[in-house]
N, C-alpha and C. Protein backbone atom coordinates (compact mmCIF):
# COMPACT_ATOMS: atom_id res chain seq x y z
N UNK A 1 -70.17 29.53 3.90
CA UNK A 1 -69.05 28.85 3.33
C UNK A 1 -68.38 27.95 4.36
N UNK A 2 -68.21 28.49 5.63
CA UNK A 2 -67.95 27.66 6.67
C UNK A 2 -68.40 26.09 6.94
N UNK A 3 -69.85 25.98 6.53
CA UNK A 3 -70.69 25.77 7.30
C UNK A 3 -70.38 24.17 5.83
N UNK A 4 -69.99 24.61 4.90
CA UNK A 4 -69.74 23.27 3.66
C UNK A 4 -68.32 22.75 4.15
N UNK A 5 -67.33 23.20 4.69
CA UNK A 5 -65.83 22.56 5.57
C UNK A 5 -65.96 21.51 6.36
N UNK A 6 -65.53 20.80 5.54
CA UNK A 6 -65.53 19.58 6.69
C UNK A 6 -63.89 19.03 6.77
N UNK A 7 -63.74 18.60 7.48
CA UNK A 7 -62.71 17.78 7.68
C UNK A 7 -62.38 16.47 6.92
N UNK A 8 -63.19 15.77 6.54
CA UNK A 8 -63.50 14.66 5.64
C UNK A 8 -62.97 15.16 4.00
N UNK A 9 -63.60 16.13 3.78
CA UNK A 9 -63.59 16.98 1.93
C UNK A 9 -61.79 17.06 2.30
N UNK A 10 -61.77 17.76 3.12
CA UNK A 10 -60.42 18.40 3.66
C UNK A 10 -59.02 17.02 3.35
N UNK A 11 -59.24 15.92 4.40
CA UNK A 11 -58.29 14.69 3.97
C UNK A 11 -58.30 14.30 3.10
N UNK A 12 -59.40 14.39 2.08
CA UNK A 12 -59.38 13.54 0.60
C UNK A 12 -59.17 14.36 -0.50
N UNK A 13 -58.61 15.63 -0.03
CA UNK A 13 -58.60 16.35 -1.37
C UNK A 13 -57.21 15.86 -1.86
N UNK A 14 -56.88 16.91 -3.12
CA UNK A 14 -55.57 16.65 -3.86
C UNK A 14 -54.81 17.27 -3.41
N UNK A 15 -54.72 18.66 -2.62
CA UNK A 15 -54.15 19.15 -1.74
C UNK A 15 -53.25 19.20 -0.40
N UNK A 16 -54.24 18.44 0.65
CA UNK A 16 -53.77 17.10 1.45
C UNK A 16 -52.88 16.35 0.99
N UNK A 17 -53.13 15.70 -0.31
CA UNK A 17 -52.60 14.15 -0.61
C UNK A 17 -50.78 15.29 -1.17
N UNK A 18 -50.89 16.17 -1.86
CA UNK A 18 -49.54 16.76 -1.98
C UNK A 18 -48.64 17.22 -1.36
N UNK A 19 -49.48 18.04 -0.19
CA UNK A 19 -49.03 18.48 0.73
C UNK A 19 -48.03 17.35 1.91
N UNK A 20 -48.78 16.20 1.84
CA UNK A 20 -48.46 14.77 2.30
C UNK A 20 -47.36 14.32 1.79
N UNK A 21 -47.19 14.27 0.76
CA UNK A 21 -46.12 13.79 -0.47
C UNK A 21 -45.02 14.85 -0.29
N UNK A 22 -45.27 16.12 0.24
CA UNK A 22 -44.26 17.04 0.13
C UNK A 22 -43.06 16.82 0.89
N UNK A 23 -44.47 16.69 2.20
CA UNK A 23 -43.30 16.68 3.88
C UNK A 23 -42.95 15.15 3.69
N UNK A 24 -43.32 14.34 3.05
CA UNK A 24 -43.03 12.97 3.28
C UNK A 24 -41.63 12.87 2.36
N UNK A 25 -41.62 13.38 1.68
CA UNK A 25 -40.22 13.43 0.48
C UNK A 25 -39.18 14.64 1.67
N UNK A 26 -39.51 15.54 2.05
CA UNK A 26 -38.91 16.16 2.88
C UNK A 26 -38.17 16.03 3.92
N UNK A 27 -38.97 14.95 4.91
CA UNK A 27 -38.31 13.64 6.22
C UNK A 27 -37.55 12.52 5.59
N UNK A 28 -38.12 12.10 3.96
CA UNK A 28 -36.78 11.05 3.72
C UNK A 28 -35.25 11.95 3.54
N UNK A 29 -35.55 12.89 2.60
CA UNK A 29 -34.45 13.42 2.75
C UNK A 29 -33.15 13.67 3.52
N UNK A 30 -33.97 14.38 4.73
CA UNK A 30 -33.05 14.65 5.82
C UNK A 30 -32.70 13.51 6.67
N UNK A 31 -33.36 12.62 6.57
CA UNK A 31 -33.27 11.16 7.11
C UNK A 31 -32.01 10.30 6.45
N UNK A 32 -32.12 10.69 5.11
CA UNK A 32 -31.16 10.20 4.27
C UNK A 32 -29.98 10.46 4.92
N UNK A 33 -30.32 11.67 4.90
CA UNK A 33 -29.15 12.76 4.73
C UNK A 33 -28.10 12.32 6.06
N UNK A 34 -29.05 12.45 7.22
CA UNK A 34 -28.60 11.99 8.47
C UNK A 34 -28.05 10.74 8.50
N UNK A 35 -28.10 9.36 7.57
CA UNK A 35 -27.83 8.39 8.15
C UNK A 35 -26.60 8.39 7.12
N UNK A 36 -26.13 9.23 6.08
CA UNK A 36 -25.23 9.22 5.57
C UNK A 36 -24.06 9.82 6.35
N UNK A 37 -24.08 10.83 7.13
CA UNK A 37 -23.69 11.04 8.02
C UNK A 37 -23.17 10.74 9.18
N UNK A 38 -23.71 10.04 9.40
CA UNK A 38 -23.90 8.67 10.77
C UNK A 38 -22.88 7.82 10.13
N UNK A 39 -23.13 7.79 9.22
CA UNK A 39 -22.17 6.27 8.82
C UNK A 39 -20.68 6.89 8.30
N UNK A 40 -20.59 7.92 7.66
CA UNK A 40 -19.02 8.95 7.62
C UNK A 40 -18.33 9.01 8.66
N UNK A 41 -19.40 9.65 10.14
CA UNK A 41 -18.53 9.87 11.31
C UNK A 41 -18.49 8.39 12.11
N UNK A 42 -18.90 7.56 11.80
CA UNK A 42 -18.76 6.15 12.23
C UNK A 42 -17.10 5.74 11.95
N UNK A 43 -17.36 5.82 10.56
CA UNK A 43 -16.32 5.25 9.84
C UNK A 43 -15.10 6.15 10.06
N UNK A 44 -14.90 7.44 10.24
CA UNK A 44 -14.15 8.20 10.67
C UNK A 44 -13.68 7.57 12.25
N UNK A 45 -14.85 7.41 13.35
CA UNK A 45 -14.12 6.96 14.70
C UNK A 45 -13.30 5.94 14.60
N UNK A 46 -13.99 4.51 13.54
CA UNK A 46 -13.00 3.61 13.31
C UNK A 46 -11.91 3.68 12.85
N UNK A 47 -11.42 4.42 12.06
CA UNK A 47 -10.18 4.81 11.43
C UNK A 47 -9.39 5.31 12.53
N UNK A 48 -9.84 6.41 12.79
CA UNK A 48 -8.93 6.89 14.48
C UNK A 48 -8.76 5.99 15.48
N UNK A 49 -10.06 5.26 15.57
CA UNK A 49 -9.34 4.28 16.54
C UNK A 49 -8.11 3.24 16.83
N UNK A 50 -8.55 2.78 14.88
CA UNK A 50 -7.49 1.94 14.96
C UNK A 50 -5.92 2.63 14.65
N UNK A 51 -5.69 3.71 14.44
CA UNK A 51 -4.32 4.83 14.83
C UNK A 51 -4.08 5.06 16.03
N UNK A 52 -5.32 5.23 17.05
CA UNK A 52 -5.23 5.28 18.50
C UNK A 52 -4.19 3.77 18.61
N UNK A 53 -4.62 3.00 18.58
CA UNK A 53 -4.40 1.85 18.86
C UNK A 53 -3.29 1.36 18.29
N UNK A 54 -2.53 1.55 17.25
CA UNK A 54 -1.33 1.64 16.38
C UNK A 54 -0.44 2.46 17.51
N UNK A 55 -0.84 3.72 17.39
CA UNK A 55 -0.22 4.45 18.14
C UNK A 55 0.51 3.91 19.53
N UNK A 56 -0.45 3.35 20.29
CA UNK A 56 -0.53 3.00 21.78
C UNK A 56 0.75 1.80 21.94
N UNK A 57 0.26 1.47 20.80
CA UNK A 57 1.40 -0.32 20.66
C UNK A 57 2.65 0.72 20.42
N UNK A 58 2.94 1.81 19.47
CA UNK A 58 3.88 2.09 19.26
C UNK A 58 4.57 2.80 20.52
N UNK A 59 3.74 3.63 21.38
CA UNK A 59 4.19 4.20 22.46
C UNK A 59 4.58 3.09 23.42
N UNK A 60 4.21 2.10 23.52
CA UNK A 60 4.82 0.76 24.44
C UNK A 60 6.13 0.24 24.51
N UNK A 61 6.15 0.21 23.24
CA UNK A 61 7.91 0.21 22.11
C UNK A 61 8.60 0.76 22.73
N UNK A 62 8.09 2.07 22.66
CA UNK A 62 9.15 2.93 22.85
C UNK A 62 9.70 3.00 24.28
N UNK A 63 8.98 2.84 25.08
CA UNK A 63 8.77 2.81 27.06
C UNK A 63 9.60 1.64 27.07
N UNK A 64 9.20 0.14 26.74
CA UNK A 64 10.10 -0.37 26.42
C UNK A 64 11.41 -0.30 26.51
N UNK A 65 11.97 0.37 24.98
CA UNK A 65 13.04 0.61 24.71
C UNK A 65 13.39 1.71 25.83
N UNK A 66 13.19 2.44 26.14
CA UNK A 66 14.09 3.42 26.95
C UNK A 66 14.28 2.86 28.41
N UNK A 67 13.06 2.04 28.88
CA UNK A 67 13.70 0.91 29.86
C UNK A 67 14.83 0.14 30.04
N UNK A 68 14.89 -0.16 28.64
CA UNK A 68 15.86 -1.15 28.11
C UNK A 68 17.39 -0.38 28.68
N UNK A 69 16.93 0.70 27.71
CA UNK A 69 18.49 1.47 27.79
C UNK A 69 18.60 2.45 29.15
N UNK A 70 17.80 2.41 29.79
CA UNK A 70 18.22 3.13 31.26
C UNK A 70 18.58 1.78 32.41
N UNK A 71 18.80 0.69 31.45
CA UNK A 71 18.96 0.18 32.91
C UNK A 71 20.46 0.08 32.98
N UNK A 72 21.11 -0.05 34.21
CA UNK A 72 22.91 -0.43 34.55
C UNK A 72 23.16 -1.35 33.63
N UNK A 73 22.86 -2.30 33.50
CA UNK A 73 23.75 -3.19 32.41
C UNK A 73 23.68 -2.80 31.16
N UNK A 74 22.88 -2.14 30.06
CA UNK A 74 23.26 -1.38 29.36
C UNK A 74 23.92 -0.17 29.32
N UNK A 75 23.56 0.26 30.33
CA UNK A 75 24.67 1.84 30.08
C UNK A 75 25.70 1.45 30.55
N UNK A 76 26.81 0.37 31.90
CA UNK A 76 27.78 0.02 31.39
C UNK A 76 28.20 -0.55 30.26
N UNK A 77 27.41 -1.31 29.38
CA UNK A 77 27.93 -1.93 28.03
C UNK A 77 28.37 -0.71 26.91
N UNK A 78 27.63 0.26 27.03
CA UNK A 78 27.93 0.95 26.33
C UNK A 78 28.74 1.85 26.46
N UNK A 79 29.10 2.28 28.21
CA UNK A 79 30.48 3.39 28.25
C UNK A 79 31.65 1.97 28.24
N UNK A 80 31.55 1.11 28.37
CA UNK A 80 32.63 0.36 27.82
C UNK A 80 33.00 0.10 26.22
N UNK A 81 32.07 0.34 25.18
CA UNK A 81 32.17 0.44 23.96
C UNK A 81 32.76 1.49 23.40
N UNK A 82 32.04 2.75 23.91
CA UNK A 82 32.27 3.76 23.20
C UNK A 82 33.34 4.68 24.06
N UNK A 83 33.44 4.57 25.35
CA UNK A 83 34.38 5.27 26.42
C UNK A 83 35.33 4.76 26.54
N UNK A 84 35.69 3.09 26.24
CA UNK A 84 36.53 2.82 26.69
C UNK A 84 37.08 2.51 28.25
N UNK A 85 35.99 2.44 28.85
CA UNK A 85 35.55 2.16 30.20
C UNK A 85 35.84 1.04 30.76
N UNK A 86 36.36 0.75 31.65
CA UNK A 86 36.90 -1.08 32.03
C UNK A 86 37.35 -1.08 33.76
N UNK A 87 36.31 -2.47 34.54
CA UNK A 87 36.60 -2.37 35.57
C UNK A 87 37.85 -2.44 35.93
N UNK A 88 38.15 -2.27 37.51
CA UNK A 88 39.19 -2.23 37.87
C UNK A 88 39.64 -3.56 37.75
N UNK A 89 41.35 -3.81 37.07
CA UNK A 89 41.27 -5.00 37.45
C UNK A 89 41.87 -5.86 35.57
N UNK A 90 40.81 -4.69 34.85
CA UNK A 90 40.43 -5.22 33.62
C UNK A 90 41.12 -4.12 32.48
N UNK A 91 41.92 -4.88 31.77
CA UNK A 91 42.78 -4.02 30.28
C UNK A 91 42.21 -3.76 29.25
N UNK A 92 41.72 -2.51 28.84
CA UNK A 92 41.07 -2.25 27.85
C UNK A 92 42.17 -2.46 25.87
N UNK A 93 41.66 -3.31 25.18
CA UNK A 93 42.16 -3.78 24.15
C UNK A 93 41.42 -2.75 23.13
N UNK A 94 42.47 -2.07 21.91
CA UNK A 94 41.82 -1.78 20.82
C UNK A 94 42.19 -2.61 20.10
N UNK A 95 41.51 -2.54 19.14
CA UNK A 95 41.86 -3.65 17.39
C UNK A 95 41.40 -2.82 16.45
N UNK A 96 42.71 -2.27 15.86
CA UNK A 96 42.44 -1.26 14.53
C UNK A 96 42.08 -2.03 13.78
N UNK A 97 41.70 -1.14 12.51
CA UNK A 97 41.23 -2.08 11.08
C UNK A 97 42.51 -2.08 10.51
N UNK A 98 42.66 -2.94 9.98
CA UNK A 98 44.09 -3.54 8.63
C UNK A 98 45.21 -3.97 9.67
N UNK A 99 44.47 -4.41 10.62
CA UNK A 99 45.36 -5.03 11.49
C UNK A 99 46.67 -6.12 10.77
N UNK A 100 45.96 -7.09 9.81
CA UNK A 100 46.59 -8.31 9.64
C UNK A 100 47.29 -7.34 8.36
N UNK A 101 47.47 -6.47 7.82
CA UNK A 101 48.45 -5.76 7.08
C UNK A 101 49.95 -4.91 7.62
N UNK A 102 49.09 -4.85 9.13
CA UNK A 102 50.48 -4.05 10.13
C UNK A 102 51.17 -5.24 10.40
N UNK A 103 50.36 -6.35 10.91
CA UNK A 103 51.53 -7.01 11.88
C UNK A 103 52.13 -8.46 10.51
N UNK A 104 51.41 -8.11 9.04
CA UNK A 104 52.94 -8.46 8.34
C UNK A 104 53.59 -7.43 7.57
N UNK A 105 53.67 -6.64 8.11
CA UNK A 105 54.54 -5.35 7.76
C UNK A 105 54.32 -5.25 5.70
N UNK A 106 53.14 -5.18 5.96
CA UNK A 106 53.01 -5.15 4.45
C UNK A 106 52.19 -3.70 4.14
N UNK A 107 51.70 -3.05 2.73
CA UNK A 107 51.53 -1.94 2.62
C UNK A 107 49.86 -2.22 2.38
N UNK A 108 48.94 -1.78 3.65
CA UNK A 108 47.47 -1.43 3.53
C UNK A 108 46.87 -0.81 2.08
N UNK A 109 46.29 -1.35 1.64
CA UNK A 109 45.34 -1.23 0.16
C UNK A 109 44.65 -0.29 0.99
N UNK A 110 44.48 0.99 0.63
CA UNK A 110 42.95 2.15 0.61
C UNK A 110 41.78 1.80 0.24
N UNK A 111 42.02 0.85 -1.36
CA UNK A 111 41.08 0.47 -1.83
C UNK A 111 40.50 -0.69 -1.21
N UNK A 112 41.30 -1.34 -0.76
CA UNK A 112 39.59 -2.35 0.08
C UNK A 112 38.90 -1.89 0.74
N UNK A 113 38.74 -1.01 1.16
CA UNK A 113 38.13 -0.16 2.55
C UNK A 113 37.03 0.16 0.92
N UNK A 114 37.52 0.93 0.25
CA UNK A 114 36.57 2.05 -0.36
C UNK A 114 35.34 0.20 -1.40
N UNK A 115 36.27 -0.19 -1.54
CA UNK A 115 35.37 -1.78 -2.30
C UNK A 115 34.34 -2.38 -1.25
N UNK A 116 34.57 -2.37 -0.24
CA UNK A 116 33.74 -2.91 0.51
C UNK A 116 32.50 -1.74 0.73
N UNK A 117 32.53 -0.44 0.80
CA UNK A 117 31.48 0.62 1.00
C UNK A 117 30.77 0.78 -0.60
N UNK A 118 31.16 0.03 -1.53
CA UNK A 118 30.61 0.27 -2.76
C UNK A 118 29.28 -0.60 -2.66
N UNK A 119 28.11 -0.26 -2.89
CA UNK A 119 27.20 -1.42 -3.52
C UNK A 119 27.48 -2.79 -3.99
N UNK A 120 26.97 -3.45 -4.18
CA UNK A 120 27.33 -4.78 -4.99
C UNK A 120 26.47 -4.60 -6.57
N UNK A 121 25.08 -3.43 -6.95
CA UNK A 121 25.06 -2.84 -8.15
C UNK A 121 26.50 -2.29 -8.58
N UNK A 122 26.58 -1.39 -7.84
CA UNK A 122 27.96 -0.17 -8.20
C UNK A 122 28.87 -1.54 -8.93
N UNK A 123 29.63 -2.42 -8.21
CA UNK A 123 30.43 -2.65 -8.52
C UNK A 123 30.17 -3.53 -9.71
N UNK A 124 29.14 -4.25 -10.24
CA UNK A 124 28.46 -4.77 -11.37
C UNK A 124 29.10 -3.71 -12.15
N UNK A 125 28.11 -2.54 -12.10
CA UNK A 125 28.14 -1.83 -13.16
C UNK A 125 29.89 -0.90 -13.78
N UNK A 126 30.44 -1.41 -12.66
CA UNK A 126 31.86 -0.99 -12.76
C UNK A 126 32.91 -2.18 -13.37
N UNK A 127 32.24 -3.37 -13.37
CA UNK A 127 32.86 -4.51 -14.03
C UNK A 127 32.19 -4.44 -15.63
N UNK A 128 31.55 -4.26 -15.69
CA UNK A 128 31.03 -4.46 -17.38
C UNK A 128 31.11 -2.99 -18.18
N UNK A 129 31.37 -2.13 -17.15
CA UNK A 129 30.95 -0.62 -17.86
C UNK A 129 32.22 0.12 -17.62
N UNK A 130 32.79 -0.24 -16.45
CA UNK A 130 33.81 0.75 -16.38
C UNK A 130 33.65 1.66 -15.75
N UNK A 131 34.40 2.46 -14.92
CA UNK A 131 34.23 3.30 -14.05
C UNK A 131 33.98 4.83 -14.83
N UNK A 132 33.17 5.02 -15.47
CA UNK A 132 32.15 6.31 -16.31
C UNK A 132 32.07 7.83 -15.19
C-alpha cells in the first residue's frame, strides 16, 4: 500500500485542495481580523494625540497665566484694588454706588440696583405680563 503513495496522487487530491482552502480561509481571517485592529488602535493613538496636544496648548495657558499674575505689577494692582493699598505719598479714594443721589441729597431708589441685575428677557416678560 505504501509502495502506490506518491506525493503527486497526494497534491492533486480533493483533500489537499480542502485542506488548502481551509488554512487559506483561516490566515484571511485572522489577517482580517488583525488589520481591523491595527486600524482601531491607530485611530485610538490619533484621538489621544490630538487631546495630548489640546491639552499641552491648554497647560501653556495656564503657565502663562500664573506668570502673568505672579509678577510685581500685578500683584501690586491688585492689593491696591482690593486692599486698598496706596504708595506713600498717594490718597486712597472710595466712590460708593448712588453717589450722584447722596451728593443731591435726594432719596436712593433700591429699585434701580435690583432693575439693572434683572435680565433684559425678565424684564420683557414683566412689561407685557406682569410681575406673575
Amino acid at each position: 500500500m505504501s509502495r502506490n503513495f506518491t506525493w503527486k496522487k497526494f497534491y492533486a487530491s480533493k483533500l489537499f485542495f480542502i485542506a488548502g482552502i481551509g488554512l487559506l480561509l483561516l490566515f484571511s481571517v485572522n489577517l482580517s481580523r488583525a488589520q481591523f485592529r491595527d486600524r482601531e488602535i491607530r485611530s485610538e493613538i490619533k484621538k489621544l494625540q490630538t487631546e495630548a496636544d489640546a491639552l499641552q496648548k491648554e497647560k501653556e495657558a495656564h503657565e502663562a497665566l500664573l506668570s502673568f499674575l505672579q509678577t510685581p505689577e500685578f500683584l501690586e494692582k491688585e492689593a491696591r484694588r482690593t486692599l486698598g493699598y496706596a504708595k506713600p505719598g498717594e490718597q486712597v479714594v472710595v466712590i460708593e454706588k448712588n453717589v450722584k443721589c447722596k451728593m443731591k441729597n435726594e432719596k436712593c431708589d433700591a429699585g434701580d440696583d435690583i432693575e439693572k441685575s434683572m435680565s433684559n428677557p425678565r424684564k420683557w416678560w414683566i412689561y407685557f405680563f406682569g410681575n406673575i
